[in-house]
PDB file of N, CA and C in Angstrom:
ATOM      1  N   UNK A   1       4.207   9.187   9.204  1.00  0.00           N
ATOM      2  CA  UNK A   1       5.406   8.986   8.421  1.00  0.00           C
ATOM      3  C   UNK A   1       5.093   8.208   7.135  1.00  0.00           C
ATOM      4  N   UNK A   2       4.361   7.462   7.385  1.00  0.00           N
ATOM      5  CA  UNK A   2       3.481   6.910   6.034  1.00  0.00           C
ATOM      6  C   UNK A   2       3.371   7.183   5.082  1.00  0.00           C
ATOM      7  N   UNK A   3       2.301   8.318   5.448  1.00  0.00           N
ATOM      8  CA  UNK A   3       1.893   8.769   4.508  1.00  0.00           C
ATOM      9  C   UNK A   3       2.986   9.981   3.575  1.00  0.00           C
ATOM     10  N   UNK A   4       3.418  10.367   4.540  1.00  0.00           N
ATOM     11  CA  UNK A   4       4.226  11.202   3.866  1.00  0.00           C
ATOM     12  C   UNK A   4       5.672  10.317   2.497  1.00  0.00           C
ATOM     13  N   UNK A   5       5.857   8.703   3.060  1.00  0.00           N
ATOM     14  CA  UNK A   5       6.556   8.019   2.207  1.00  0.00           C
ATOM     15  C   UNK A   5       5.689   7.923   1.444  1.00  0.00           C
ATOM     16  N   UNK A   6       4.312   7.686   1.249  1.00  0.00           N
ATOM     17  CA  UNK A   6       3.483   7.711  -0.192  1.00  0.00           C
ATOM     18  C   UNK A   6       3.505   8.767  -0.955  1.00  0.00           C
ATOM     19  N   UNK A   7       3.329   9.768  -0.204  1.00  0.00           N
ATOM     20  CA  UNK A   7       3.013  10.940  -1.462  1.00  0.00           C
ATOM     21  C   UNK A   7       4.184  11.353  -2.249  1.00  0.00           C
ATOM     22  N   UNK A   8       5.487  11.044  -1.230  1.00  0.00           N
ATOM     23  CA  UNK A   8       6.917  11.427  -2.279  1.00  0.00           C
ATOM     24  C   UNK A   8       6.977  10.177  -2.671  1.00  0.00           C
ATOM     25  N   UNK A   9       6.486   8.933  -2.549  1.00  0.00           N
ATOM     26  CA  UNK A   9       7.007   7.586  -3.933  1.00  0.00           C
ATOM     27  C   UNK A   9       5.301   8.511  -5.148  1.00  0.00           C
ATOM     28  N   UNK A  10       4.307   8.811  -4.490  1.00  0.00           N
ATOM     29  CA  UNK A  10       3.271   8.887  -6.256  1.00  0.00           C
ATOM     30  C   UNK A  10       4.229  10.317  -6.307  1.00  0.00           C
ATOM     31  N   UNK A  11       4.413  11.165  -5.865  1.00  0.00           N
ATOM     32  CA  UNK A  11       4.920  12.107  -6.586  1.00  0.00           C
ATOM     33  C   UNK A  11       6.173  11.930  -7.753  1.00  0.00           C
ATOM     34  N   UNK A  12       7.188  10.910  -7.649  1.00  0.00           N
ATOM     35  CA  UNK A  12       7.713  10.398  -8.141  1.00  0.00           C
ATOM     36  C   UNK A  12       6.942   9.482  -9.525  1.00  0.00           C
ATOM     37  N   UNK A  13       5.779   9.303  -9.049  1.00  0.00           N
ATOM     38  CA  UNK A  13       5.063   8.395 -10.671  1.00  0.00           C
ATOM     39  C   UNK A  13       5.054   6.656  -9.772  1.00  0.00           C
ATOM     40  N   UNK A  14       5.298   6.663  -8.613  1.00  0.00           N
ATOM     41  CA  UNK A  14       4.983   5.738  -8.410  1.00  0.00           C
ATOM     42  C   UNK A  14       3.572   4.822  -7.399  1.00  0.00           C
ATOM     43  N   UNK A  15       3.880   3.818  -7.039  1.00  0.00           N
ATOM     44  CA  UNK A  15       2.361   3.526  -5.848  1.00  0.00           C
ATOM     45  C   UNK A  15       3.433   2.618  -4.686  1.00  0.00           C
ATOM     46  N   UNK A  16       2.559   2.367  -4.001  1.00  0.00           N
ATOM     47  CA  UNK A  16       3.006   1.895  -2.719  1.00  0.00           C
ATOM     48  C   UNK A  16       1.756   1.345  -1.953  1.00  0.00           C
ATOM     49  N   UNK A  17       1.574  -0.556  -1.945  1.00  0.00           N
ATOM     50  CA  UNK A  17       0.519  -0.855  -1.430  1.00  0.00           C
ATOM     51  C   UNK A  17       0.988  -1.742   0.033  1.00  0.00           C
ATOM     52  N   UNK A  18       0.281  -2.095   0.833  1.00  0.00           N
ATOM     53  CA  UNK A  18       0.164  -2.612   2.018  1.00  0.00           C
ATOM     54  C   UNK A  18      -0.144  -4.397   2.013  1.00  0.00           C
ATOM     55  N   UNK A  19       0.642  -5.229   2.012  1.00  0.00           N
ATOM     56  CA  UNK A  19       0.194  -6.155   2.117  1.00  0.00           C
ATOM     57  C   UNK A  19       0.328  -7.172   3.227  1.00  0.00           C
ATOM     58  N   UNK A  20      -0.949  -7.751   3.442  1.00  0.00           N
ATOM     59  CA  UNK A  20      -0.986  -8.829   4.561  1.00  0.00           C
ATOM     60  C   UNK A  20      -1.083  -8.582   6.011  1.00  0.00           C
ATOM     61  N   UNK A  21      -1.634  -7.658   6.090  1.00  0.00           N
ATOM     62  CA  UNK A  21      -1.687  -6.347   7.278  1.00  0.00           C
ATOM     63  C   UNK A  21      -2.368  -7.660   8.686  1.00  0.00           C
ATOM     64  N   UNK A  22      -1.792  -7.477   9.720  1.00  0.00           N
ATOM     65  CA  UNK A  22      -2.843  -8.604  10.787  1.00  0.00           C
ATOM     66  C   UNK A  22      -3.580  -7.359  10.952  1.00  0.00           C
ATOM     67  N   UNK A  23      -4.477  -8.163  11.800  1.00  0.00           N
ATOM     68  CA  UNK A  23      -6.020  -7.690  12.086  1.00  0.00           C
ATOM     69  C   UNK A  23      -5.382  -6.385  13.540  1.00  0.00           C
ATOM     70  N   UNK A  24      -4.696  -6.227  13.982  1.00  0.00           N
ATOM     71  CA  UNK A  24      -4.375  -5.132  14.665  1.00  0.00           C
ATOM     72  C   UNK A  24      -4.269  -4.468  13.814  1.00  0.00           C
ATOM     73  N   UNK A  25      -3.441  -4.176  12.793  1.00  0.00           N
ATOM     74  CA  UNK A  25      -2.730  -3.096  11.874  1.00  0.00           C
ATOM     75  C   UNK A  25      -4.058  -2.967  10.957  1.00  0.00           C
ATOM     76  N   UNK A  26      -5.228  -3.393  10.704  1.00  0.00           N
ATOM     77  CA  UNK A  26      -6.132  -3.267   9.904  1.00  0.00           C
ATOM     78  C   UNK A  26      -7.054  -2.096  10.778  1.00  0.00           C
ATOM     79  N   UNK A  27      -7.030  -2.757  12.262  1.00  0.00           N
ATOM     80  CA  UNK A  27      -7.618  -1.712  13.052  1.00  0.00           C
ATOM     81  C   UNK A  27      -6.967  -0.634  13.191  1.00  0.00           C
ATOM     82  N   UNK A  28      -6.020  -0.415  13.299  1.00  0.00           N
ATOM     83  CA  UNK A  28      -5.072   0.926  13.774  1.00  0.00           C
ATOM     84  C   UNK A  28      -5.216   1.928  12.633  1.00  0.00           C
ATOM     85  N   UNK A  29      -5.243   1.191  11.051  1.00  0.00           N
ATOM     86  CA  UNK A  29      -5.631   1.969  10.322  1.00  0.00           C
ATOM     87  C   UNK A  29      -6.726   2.269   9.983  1.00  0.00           C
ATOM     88  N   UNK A  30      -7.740   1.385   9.761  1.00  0.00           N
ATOM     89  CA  UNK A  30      -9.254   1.867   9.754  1.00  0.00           C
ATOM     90  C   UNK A  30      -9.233   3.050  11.263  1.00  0.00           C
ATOM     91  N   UNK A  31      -8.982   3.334  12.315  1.00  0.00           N
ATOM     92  CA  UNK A  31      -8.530   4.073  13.756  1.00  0.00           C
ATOM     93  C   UNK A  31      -8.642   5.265  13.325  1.00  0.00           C
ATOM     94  N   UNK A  32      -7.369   5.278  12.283  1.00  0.00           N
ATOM     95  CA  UNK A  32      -6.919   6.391  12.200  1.00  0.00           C
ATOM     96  C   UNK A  32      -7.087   7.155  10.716  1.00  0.00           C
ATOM     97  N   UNK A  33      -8.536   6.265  10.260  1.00  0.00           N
ATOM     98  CA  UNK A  33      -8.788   6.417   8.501  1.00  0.00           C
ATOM     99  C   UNK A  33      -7.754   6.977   7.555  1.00  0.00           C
ATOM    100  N   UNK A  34      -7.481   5.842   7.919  1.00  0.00           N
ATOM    101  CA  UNK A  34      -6.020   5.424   6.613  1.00  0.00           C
ATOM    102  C   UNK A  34      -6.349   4.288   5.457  1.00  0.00           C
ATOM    103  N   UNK A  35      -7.279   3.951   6.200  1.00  0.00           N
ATOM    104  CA  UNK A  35      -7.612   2.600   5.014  1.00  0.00           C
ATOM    105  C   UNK A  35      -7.857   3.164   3.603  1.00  0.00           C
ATOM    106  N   UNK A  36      -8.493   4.677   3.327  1.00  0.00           N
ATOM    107  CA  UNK A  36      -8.601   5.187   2.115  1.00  0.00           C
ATOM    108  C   UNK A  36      -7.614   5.575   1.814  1.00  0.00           C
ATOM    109  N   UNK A  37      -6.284   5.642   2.453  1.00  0.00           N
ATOM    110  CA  UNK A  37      -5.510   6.499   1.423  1.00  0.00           C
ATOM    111  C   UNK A  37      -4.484   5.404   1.237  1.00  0.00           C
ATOM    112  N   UNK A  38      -4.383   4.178   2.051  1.00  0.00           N
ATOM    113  CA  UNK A  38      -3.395   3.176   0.991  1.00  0.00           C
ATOM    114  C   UNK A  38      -4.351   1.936   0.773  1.00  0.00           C
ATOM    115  N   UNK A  39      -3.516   1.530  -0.509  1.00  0.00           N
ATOM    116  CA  UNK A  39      -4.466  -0.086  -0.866  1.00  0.00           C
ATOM    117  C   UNK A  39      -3.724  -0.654  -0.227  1.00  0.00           C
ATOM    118  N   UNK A  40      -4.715  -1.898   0.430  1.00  0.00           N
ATOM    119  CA  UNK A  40      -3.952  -2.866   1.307  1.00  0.00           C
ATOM    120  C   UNK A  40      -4.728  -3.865   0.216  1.00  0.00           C
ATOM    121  N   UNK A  41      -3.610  -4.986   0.480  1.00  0.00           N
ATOM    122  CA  UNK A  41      -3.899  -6.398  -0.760  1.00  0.00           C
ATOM    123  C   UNK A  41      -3.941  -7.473   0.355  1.00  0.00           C
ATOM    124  N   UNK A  42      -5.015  -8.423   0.517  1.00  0.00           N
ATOM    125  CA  UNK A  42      -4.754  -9.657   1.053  1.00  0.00           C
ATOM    126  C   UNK A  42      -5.375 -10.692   0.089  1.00  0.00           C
ATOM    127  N   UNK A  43      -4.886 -11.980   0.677  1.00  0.00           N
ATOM    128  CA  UNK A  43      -5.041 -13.191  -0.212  1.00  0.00           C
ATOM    129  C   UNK A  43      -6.473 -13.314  -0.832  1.00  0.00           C
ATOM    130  N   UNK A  44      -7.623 -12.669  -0.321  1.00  0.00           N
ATOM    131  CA  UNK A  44      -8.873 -12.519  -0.294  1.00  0.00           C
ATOM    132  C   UNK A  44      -9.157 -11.178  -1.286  1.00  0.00           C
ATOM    133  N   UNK A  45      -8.165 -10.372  -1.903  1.00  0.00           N
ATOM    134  CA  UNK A  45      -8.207  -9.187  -2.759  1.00  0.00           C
ATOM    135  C   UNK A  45      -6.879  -9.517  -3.879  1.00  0.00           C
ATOM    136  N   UNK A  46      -7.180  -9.974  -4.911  1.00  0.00           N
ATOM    137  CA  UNK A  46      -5.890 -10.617  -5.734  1.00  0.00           C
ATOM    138  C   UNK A  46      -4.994  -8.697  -5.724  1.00  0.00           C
ATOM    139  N   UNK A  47      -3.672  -9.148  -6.615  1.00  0.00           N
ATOM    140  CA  UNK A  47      -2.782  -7.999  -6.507  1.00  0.00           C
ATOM    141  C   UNK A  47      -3.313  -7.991  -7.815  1.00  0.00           C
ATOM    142  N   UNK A  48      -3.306  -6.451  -8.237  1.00  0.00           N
ATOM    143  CA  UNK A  48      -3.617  -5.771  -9.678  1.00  0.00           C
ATOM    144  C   UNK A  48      -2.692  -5.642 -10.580  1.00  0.00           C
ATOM    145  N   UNK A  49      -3.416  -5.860 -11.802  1.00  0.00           N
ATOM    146  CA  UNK A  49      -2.003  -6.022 -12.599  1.00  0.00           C
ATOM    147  C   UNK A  49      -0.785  -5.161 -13.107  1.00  0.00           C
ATOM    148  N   UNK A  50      -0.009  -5.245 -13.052  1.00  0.00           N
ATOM    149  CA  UNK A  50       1.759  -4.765 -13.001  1.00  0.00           C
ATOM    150  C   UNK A  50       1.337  -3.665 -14.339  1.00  0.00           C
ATOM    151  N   UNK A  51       1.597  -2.211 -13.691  1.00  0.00           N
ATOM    152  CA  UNK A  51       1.169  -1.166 -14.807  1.00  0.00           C
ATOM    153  C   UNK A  51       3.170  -1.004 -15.514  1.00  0.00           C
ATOM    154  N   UNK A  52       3.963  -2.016 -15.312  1.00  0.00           N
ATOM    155  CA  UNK A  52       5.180  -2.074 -16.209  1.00  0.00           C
ATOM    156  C   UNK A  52       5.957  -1.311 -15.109  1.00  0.00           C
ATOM    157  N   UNK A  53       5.847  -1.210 -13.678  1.00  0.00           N
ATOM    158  CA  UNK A  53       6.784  -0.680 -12.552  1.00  0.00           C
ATOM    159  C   UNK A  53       7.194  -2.083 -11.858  1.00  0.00           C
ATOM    160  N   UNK A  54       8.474  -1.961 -12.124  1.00  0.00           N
ATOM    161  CA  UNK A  54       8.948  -3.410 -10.894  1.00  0.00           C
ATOM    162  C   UNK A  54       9.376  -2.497  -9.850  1.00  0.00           C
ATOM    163  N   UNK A  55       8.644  -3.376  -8.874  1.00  0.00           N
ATOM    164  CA  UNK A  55       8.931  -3.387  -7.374  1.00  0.00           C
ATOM    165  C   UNK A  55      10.663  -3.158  -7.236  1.00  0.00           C
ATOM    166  N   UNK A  56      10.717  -2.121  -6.377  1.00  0.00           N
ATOM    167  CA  UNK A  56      11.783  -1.909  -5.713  1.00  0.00           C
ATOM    168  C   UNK A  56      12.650  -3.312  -5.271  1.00  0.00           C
ATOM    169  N   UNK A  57      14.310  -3.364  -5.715  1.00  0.00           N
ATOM    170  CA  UNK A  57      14.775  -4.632  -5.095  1.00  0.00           C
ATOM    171  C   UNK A  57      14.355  -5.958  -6.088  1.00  0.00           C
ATOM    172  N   UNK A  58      13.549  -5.761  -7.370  1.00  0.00           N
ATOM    173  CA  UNK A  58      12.749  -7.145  -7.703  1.00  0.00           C
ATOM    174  C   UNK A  58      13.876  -7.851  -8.780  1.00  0.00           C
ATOM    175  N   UNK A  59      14.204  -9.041  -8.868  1.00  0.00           N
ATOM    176  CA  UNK A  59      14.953  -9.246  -9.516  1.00  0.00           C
ATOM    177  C   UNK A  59      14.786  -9.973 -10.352  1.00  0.00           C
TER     178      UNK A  59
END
């Protein structure tokens, strides 16, 4: 279901990243090699800079 919410938000022009994932959900996706198809951001990977899209909800 995921993935399928990613490809209709980039089909739209947008991205959709993963953050702060625990170490189960890191496994489940490395599991199920998913780790290549979303960026996951943790405190240890800074967030990239804002290509001029605000986050859904951002106020």
């Amino acid at each position: 279901m995921m993935v399928v919410k990613l490809k209709t938000v980039r089909d739209r022009g947008g991205d959709m990243k993963l953050l702060h994932l625990t170490s189960r959900n890191q496994r489940l996706l490395a599991l199920m090699k998913l780790m290549t198809v979303f960026e996951v951001l943790t405190n240890s990977n800074p967030e990239p800079e804002s290509h001029g899209h605000d986050p859904v909800g951002a106020v």
